[in-house]
PDB file of N, CA and C in Angstrom:
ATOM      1  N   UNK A   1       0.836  -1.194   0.000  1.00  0.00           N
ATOM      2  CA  UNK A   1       0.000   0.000   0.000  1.00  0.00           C
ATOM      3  C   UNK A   1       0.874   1.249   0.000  1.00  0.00           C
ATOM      4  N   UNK A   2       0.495   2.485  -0.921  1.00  0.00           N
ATOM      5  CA  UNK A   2       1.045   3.714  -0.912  1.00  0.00           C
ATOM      6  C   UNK A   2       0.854   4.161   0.012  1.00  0.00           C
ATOM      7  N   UNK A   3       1.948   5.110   0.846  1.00  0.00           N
ATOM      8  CA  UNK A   3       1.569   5.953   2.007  1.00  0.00           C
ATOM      9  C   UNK A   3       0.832   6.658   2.145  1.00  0.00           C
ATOM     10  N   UNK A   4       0.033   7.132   3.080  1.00  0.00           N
ATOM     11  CA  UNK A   4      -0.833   8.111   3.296  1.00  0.00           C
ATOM     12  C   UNK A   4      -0.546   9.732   3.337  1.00  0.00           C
ATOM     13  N   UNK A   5      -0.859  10.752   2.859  1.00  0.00           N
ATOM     14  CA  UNK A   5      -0.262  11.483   2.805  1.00  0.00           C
ATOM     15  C   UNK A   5      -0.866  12.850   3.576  1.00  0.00           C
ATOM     16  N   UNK A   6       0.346  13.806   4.299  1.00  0.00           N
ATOM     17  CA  UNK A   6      -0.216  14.698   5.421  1.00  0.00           C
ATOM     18  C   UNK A   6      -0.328  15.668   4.674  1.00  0.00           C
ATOM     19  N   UNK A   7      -1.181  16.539   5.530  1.00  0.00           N
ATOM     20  CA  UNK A   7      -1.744  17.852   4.994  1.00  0.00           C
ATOM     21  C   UNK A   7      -0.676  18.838   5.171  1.00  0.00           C
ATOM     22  N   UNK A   8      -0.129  19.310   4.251  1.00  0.00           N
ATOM     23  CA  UNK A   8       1.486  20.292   4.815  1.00  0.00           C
ATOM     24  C   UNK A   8       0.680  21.513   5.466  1.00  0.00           C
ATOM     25  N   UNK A   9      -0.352  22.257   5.334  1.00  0.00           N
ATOM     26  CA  UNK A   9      -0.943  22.936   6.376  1.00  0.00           C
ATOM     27  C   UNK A   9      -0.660  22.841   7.800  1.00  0.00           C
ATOM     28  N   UNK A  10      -1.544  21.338   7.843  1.00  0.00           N
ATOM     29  CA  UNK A  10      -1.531  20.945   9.352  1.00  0.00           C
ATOM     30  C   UNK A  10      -0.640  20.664  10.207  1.00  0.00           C
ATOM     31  N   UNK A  11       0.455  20.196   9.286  1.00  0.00           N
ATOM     32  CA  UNK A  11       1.982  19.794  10.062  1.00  0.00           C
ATOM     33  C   UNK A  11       2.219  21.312  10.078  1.00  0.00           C
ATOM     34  N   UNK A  12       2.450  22.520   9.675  1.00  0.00           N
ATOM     35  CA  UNK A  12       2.606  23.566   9.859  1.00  0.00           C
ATOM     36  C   UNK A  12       1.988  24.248  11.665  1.00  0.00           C
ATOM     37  N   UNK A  13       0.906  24.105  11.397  1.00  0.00           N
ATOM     38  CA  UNK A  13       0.220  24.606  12.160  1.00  0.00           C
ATOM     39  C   UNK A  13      -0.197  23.952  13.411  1.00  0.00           C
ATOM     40  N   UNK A  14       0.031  22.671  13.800  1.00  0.00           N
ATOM     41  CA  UNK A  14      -0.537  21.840  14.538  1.00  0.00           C
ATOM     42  C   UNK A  14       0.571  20.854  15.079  1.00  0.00           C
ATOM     43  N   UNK A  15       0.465  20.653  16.501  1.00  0.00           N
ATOM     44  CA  UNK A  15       1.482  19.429  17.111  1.00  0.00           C
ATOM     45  C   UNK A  15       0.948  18.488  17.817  1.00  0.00           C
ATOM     46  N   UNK A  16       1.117  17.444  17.687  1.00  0.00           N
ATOM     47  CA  UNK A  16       0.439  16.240  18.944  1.00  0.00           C
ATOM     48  C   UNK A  16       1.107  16.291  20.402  1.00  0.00           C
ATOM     49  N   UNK A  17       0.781  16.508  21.310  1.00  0.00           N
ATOM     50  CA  UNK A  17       1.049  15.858  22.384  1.00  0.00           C
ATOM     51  C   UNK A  17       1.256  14.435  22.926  1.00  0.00           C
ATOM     52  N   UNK A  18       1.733  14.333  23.716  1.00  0.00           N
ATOM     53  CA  UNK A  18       2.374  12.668  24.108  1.00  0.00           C
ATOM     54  C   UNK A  18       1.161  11.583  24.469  1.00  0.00           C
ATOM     55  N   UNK A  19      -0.138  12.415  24.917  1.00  0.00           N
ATOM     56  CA  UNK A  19      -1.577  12.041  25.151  1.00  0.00           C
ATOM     57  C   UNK A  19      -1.947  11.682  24.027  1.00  0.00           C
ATOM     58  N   UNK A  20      -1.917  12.234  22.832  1.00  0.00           N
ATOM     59  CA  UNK A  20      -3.026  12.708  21.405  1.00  0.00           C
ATOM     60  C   UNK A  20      -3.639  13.499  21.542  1.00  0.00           C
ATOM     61  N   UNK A  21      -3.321  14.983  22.400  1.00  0.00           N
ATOM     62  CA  UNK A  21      -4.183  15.536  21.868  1.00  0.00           C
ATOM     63  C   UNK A  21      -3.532  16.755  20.990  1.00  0.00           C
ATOM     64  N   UNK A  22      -4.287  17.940  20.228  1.00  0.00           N
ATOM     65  CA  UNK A  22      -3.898  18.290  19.693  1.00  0.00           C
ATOM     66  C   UNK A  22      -3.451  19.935  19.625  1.00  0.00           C
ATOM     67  N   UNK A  23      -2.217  20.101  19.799  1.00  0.00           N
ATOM     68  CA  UNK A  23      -1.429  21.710  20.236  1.00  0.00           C
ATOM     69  C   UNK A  23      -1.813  22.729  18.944  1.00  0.00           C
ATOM     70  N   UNK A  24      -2.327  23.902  19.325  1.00  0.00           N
ATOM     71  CA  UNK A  24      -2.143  24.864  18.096  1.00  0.00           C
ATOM     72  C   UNK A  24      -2.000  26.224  18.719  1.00  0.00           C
ATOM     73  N   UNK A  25      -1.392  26.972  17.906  1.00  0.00           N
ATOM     74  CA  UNK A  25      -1.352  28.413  18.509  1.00  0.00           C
ATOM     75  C   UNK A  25      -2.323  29.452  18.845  1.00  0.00           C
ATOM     76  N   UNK A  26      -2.485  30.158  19.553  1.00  0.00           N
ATOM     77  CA  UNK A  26      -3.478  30.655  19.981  1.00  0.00           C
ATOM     78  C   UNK A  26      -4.191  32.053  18.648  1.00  0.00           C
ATOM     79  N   UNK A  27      -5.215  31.949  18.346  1.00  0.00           N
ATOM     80  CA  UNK A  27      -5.988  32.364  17.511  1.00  0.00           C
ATOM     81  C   UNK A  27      -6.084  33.972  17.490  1.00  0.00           C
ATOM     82  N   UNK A  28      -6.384  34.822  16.689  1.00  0.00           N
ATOM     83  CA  UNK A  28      -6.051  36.547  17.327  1.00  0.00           C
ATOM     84  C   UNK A  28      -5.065  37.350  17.466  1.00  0.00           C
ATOM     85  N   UNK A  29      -3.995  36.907  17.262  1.00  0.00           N
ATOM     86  CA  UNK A  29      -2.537  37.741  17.422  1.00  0.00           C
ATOM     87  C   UNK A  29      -1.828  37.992  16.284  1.00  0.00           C
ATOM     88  N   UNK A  30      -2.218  38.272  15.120  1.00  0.00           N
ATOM     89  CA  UNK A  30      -1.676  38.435  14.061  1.00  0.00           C
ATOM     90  C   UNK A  30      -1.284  40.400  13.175  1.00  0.00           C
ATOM     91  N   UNK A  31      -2.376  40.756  13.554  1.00  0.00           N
ATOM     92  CA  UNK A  31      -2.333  42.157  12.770  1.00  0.00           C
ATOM     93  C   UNK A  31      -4.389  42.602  13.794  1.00  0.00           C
ATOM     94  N   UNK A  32      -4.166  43.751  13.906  1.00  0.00           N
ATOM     95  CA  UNK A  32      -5.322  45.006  14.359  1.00  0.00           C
ATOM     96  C   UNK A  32      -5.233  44.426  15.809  1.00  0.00           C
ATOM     97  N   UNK A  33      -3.996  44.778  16.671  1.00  0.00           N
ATOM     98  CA  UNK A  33      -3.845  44.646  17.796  1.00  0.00           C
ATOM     99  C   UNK A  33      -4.195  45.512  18.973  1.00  0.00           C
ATOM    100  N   UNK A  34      -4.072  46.734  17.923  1.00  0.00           N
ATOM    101  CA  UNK A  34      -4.224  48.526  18.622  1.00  0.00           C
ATOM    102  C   UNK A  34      -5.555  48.341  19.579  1.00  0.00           C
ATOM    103  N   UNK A  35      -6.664  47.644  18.912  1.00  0.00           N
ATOM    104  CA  UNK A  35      -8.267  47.675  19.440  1.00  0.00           C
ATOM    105  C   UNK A  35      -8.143  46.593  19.936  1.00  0.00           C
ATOM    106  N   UNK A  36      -7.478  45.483  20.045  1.00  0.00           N
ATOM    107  CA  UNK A  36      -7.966  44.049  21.537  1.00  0.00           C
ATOM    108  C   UNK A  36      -7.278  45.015  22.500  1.00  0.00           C
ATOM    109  N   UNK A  37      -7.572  44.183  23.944  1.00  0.00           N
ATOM    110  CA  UNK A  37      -7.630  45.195  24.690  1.00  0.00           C
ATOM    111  C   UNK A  37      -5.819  44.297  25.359  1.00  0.00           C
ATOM    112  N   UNK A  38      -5.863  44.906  26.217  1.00  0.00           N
ATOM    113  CA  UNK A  38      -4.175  44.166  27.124  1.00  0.00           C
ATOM    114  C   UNK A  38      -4.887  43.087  27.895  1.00  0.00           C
ATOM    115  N   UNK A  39      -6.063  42.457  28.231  1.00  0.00           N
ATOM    116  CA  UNK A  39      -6.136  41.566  29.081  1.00  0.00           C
ATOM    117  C   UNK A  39      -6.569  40.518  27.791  1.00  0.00           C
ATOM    118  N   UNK A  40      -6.763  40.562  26.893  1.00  0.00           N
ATOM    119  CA  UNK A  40      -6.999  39.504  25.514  1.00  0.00           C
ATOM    120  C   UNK A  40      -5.290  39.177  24.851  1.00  0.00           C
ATOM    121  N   UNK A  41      -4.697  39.831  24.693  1.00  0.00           N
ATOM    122  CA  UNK A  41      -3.595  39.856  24.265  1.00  0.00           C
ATOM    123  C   UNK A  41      -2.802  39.288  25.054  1.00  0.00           C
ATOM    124  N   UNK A  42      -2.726  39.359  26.690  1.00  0.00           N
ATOM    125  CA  UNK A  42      -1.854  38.401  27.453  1.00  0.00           C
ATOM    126  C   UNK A  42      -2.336  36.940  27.515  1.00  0.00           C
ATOM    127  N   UNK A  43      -4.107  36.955  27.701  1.00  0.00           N
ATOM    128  CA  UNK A  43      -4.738  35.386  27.373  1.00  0.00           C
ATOM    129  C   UNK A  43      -4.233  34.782  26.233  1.00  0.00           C
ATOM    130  N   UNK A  44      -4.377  35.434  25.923  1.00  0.00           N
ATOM    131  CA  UNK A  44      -3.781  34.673  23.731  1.00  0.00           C
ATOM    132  C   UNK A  44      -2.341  34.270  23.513  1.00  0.00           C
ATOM    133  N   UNK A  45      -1.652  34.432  24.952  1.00  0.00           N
ATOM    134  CA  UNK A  45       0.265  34.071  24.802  1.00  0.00           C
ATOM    135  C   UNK A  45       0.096  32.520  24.715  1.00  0.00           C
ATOM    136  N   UNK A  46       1.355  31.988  24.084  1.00  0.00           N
ATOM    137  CA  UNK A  46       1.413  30.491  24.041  1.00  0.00           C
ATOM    138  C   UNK A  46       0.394  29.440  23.558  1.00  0.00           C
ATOM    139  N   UNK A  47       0.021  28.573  23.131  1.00  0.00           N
ATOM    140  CA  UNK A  47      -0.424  27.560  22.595  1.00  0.00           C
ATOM    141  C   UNK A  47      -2.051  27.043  23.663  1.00  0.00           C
ATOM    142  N   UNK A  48      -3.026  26.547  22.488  1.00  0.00           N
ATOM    143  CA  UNK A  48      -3.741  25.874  23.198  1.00  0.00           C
ATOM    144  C   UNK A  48      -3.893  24.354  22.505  1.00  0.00           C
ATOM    145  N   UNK A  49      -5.149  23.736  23.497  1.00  0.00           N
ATOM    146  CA  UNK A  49      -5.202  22.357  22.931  1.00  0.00           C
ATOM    147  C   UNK A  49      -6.837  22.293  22.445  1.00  0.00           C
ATOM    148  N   UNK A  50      -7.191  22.206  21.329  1.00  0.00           N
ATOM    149  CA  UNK A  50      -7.993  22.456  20.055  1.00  0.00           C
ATOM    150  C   UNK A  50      -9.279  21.117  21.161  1.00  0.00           C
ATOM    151  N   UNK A  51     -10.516  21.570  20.583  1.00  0.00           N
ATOM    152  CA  UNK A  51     -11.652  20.695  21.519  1.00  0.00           C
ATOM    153  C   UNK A  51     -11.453  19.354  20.595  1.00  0.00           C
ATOM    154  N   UNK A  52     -12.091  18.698  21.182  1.00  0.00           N
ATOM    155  CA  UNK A  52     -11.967  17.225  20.915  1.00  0.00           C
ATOM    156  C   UNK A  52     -13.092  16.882  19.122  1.00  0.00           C
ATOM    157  N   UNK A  53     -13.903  17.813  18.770  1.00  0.00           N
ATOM    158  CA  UNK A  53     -14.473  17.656  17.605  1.00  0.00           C
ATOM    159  C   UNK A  53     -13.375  18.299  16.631  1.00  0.00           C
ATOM    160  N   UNK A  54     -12.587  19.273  16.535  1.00  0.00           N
ATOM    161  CA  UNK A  54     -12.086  20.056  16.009  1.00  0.00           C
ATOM    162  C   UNK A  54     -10.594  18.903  16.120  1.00  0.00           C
ATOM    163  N   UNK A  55     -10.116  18.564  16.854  1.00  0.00           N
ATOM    164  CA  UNK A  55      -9.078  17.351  16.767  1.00  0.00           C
ATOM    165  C   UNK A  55      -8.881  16.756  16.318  1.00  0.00           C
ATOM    166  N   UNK A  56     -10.730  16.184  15.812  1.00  0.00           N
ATOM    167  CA  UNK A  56     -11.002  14.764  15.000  1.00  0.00           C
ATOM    168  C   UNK A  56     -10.453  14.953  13.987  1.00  0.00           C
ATOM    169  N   UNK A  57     -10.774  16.750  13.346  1.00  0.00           N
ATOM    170  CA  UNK A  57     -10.564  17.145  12.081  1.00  0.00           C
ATOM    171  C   UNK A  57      -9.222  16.966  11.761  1.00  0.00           C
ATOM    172  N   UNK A  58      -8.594  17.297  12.358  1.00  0.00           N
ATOM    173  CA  UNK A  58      -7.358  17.408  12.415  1.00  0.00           C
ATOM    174  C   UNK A  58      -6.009  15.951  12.322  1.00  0.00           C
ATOM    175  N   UNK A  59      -6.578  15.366  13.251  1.00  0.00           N
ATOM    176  CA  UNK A  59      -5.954  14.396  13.477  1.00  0.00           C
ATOM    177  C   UNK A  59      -6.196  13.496  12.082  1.00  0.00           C
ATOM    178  N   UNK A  60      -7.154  13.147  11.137  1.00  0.00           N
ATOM    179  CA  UNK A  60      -7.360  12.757   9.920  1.00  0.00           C
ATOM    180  C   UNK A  60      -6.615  13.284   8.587  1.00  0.00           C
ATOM    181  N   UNK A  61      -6.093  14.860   8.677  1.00  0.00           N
ATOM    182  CA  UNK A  61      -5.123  15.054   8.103  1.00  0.00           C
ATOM    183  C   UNK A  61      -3.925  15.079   7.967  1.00  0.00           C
ATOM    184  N   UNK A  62      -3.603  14.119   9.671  1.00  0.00           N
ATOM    185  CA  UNK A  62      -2.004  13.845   9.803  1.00  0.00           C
ATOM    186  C   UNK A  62      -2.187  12.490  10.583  1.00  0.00           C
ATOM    187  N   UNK A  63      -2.423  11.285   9.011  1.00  0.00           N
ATOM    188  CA  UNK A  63      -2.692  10.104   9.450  1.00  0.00           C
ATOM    189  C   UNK A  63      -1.413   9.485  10.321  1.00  0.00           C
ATOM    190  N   UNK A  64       0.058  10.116  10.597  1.00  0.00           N
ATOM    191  CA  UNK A  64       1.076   9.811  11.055  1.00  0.00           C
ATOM    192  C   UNK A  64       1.311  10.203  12.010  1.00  0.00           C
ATOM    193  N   UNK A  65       0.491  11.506  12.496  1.00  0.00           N
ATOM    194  CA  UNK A  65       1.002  12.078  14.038  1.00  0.00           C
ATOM    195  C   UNK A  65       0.217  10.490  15.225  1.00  0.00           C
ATOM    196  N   UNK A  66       1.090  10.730  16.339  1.00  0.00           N
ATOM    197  CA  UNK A  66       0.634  10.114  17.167  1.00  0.00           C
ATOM    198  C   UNK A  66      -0.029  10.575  18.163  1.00  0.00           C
TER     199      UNK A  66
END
């Protein structure tokens, strides 16, 4: 059988944890920062772990992550 092949998106954007579940960066911090306020902007530091429907998605486009 031919290998399965990953979504280069998702390997971009997305990491497994040692559990399965699934790491992504926090959403909002890119550009029109001036108007979030300072208590959104410190919530939004570092990585979260994506809900368990949104995982499913995910985890199907990186038939290799563990």
């Amino acid at each position: 059988m031919p290998k399965m092949k990953t979504k280069s998106s998702c390997k971009m954007r997305f990491r497994m944890t040692a559990s399965g579940k699934v790491k992504a960066g926090q959403a909002g911090k890119r550009h029109m920062m001036i108007k979030r306020s300072n208590k959104f902007l410190r919530n939004a530091r570092g990585t979260v772990l994506l809900s368990e429907p949104d995982a499913k998605i995910i985890k199907s486009m990186m038939p290799y992550a563990r």
